[in-house]
C-alpha atoms as a PDB file:
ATOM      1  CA  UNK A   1       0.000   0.000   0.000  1.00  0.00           C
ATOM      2  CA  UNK A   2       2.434   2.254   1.201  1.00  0.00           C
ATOM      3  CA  UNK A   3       4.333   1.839  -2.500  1.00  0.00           C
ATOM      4  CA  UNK A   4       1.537   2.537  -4.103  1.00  0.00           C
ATOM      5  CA  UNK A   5       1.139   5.418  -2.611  1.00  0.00           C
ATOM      6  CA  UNK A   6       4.761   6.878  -2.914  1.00  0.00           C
ATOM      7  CA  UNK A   7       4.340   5.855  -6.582  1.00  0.00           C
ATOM      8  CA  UNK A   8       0.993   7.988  -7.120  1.00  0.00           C
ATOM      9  CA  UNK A   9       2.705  10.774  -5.364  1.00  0.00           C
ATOM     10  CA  UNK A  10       5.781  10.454  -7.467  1.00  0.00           C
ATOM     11  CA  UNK A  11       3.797  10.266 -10.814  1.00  0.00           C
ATOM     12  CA  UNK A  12       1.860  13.328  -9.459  1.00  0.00           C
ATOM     13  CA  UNK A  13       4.760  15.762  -8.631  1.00  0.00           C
ATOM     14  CA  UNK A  14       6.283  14.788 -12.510  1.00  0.00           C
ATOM     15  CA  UNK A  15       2.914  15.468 -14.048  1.00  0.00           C
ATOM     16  CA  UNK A  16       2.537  19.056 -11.970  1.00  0.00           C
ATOM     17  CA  UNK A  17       6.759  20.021 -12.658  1.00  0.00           C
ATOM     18  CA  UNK A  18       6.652  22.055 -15.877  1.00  0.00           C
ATOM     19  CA  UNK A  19      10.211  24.585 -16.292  1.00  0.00           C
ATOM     20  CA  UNK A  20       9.748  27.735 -14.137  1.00  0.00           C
ATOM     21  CA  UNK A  21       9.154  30.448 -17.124  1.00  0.00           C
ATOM     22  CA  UNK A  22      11.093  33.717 -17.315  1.00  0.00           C
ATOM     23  CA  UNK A  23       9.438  36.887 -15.715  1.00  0.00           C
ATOM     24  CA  UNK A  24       7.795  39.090 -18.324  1.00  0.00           C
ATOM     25  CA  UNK A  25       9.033  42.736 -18.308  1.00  0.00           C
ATOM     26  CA  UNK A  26       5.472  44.187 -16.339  1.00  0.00           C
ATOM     27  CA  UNK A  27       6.389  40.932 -13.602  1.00  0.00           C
ATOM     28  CA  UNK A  28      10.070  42.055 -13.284  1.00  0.00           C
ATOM     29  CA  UNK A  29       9.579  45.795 -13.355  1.00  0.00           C
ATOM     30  CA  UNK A  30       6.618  45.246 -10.304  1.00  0.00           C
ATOM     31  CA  UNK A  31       9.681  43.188  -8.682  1.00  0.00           C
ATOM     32  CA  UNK A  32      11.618  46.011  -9.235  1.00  0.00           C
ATOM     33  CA  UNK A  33       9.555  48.574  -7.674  1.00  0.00           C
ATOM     34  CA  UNK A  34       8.764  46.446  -4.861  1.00  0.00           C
ATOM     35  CA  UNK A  35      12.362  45.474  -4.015  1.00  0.00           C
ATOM     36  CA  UNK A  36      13.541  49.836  -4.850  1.00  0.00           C
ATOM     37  CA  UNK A  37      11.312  50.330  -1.975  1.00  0.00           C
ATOM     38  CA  UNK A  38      12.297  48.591   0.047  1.00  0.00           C
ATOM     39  CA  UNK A  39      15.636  49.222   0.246  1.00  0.00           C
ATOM     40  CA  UNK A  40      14.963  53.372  -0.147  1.00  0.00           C
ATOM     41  CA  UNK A  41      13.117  52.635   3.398  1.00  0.00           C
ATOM     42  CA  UNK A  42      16.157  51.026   5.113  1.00  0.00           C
ATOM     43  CA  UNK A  43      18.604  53.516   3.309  1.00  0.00           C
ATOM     44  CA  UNK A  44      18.803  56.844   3.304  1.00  0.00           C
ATOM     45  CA  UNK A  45      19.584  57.909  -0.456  1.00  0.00           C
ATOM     46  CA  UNK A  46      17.577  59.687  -3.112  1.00  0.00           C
ATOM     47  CA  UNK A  47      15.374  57.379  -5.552  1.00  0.00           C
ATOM     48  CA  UNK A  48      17.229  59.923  -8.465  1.00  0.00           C
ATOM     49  CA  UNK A  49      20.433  58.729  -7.178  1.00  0.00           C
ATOM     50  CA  UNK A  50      19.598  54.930  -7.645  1.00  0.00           C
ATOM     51  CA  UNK A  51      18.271  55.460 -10.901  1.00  0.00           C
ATOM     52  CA  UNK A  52      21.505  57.177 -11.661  1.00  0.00           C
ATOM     53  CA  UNK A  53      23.066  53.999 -12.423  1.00  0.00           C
ATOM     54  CA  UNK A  54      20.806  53.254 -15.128  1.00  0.00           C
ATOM     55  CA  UNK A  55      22.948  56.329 -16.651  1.00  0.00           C
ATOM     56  CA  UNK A  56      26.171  54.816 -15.839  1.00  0.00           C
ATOM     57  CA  UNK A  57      26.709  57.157 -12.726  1.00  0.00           C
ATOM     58  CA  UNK A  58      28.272  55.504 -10.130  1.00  0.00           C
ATOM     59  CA  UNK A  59      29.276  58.117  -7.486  1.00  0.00           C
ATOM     60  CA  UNK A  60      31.405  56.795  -4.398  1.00  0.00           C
ATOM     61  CA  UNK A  61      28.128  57.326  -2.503  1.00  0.00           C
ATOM     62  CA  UNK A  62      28.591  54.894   0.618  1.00  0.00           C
ATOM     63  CA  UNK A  63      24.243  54.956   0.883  1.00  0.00           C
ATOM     64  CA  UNK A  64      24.296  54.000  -2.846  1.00  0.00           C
ATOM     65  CA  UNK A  65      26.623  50.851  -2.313  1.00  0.00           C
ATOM     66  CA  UNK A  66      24.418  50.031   0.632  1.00  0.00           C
ATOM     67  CA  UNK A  67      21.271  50.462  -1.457  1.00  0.00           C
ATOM     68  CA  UNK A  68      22.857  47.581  -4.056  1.00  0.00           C
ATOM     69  CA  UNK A  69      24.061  45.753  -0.824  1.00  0.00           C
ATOM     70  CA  UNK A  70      20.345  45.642   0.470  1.00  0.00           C
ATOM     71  CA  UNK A  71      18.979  44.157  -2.979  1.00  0.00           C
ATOM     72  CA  UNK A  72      21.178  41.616  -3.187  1.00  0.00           C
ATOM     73  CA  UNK A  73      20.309  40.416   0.297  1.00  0.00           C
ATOM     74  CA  UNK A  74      16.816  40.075  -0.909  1.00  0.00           C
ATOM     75  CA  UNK A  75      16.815  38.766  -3.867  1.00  0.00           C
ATOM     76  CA  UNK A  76      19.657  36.366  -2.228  1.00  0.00           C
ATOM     77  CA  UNK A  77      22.660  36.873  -4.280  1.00  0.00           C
ATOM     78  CA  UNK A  78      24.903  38.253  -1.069  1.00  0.00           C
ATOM     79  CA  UNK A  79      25.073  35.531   1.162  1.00  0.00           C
ATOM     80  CA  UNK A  80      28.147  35.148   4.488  1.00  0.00           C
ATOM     81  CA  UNK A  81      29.989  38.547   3.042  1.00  0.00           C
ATOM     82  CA  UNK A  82      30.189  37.190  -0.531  1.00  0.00           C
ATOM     83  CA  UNK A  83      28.488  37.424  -3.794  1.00  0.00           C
ATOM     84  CA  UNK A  84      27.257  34.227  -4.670  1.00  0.00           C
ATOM     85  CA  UNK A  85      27.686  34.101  -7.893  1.00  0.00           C
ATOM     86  CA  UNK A  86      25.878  30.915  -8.583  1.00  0.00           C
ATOM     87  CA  UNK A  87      22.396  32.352  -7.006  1.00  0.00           C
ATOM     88  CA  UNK A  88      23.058  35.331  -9.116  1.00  0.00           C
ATOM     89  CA  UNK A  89      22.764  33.043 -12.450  1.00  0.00           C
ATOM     90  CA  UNK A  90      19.970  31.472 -10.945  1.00  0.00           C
ATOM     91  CA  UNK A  91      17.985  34.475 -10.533  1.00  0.00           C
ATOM     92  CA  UNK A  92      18.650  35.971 -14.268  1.00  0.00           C
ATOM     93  CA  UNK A  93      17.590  32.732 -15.298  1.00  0.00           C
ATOM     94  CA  UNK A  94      14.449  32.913 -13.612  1.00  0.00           C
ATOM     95  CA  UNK A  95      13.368  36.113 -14.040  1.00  0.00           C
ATOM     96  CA  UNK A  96      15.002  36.907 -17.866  1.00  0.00           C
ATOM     97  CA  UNK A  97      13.931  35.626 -21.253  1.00  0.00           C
ATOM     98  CA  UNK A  98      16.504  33.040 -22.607  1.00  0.00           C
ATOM     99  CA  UNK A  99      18.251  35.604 -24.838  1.00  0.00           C
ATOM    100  CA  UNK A 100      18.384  38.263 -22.166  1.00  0.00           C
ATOM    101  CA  UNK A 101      19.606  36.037 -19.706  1.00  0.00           C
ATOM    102  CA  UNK A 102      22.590  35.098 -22.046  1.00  0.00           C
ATOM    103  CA  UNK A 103      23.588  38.665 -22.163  1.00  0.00           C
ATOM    104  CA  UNK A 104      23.587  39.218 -18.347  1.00  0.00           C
ATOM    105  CA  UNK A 105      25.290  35.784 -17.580  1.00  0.00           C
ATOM    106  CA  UNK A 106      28.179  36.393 -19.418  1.00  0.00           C
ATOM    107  CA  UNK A 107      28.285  40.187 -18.117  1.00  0.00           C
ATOM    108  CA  UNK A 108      27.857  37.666 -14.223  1.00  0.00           C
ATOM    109  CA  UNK A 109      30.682  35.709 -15.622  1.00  0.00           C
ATOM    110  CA  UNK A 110      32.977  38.318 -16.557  1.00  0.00           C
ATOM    111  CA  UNK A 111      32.758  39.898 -13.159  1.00  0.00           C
ATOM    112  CA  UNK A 112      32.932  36.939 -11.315  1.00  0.00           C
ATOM    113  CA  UNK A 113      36.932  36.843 -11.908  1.00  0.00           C
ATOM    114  CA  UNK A 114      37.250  40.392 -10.365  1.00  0.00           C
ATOM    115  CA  UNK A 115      38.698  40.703  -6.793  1.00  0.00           C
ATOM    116  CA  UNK A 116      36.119  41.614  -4.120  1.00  0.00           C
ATOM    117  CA  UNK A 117      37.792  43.821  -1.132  1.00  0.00           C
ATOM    118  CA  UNK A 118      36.353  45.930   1.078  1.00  0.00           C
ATOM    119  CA  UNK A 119      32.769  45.701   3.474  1.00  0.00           C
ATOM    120  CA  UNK A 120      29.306  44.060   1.940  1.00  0.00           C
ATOM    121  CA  UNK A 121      28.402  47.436   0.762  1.00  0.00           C
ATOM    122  CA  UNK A 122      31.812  48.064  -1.460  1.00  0.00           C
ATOM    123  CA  UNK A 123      31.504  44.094  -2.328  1.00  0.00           C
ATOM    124  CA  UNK A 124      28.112  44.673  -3.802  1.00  0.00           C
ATOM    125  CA  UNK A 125      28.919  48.343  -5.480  1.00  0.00           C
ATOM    126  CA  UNK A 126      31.471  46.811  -7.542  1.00  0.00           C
ATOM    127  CA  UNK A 127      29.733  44.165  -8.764  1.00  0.00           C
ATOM    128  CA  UNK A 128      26.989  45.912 -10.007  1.00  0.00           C
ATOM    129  CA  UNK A 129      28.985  48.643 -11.705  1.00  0.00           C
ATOM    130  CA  UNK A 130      31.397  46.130 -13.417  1.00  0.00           C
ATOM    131  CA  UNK A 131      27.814  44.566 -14.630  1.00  0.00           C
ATOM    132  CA  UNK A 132      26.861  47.766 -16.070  1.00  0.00           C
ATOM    133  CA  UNK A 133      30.536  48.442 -17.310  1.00  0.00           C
ATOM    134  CA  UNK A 134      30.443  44.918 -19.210  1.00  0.00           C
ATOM    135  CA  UNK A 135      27.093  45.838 -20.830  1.00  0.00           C
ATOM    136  CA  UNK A 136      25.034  49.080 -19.880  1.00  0.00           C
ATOM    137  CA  UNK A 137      22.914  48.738 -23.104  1.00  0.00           C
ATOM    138  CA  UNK A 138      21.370  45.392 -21.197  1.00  0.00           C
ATOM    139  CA  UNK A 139      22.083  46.855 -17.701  1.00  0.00           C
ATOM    140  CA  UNK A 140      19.189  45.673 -14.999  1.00  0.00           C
ATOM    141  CA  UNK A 141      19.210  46.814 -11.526  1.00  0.00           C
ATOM    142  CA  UNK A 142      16.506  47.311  -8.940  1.00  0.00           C
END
């Protein structure tokens, strides 16, 4: 009985798995918002500031490098003092289309070989600026 019943809940869980779909841009952009708030409420820097990046300016703010710092907490790419570079993939994966994705992952890849000194803040600052030097046509950040 008991096999039986493994083997319905097995055939069940294959049936219901289908590949998690990319986010479309309204879905990431809501995500975005959400996740911009957030982090403007636990740092104190200007939302014209953080959109600054968008235009490539990266001022040695130490609120702005927070402000990346706290969005990569959330969206769980800065884990123990570190950019996890792995989750970071996993996330453009999951919320890119396929050919979008490509783009950012080999911006991820590119910056993944760069040395990471400093506190979380400076850690996370760098990272996202050498994404945004690699590619700021394709450039995505909260």
């Amino acid at each position: 009985m008991h096999v039986k019943l493994l083997l319905v809940a097995m055939l069940f869980a294959f049936v219901a798995w289908k590949p998690a779909e990319s986010a479309t841009a309204e879905q990431m952009d809501k995500m975005a918002r959400s996740l911009r708030r957030s982090c403007l409420q636990k740092i104190d820097i200007s939302e014209d500031k953080v959109e600054g990046m968008r235009r490539g300016e990266f001022p040695d703010d130490p609120n702005l490098k927070c402000y990346t710092n706290c969005i990569m907490k959330l969206i769980r790419t800065f884990k123990n003092g570190n950019i996890d570079f792995a989750m970071v993939i996993k996330q453009v994966e999951l919320s890119m289309a396929p050919e979008e994705a490509a783009v950012m992952k080999e911006a991820i890849l590119k910056c993944s070989h760069m040395e990471y000194t400093g506190d979380e803040c400076q850690k996370s600052y760098t990272f996202v600026k050498c994404t945004y030097d690699t590619n700021p046509e394709r450039f995505f950040f909260p």
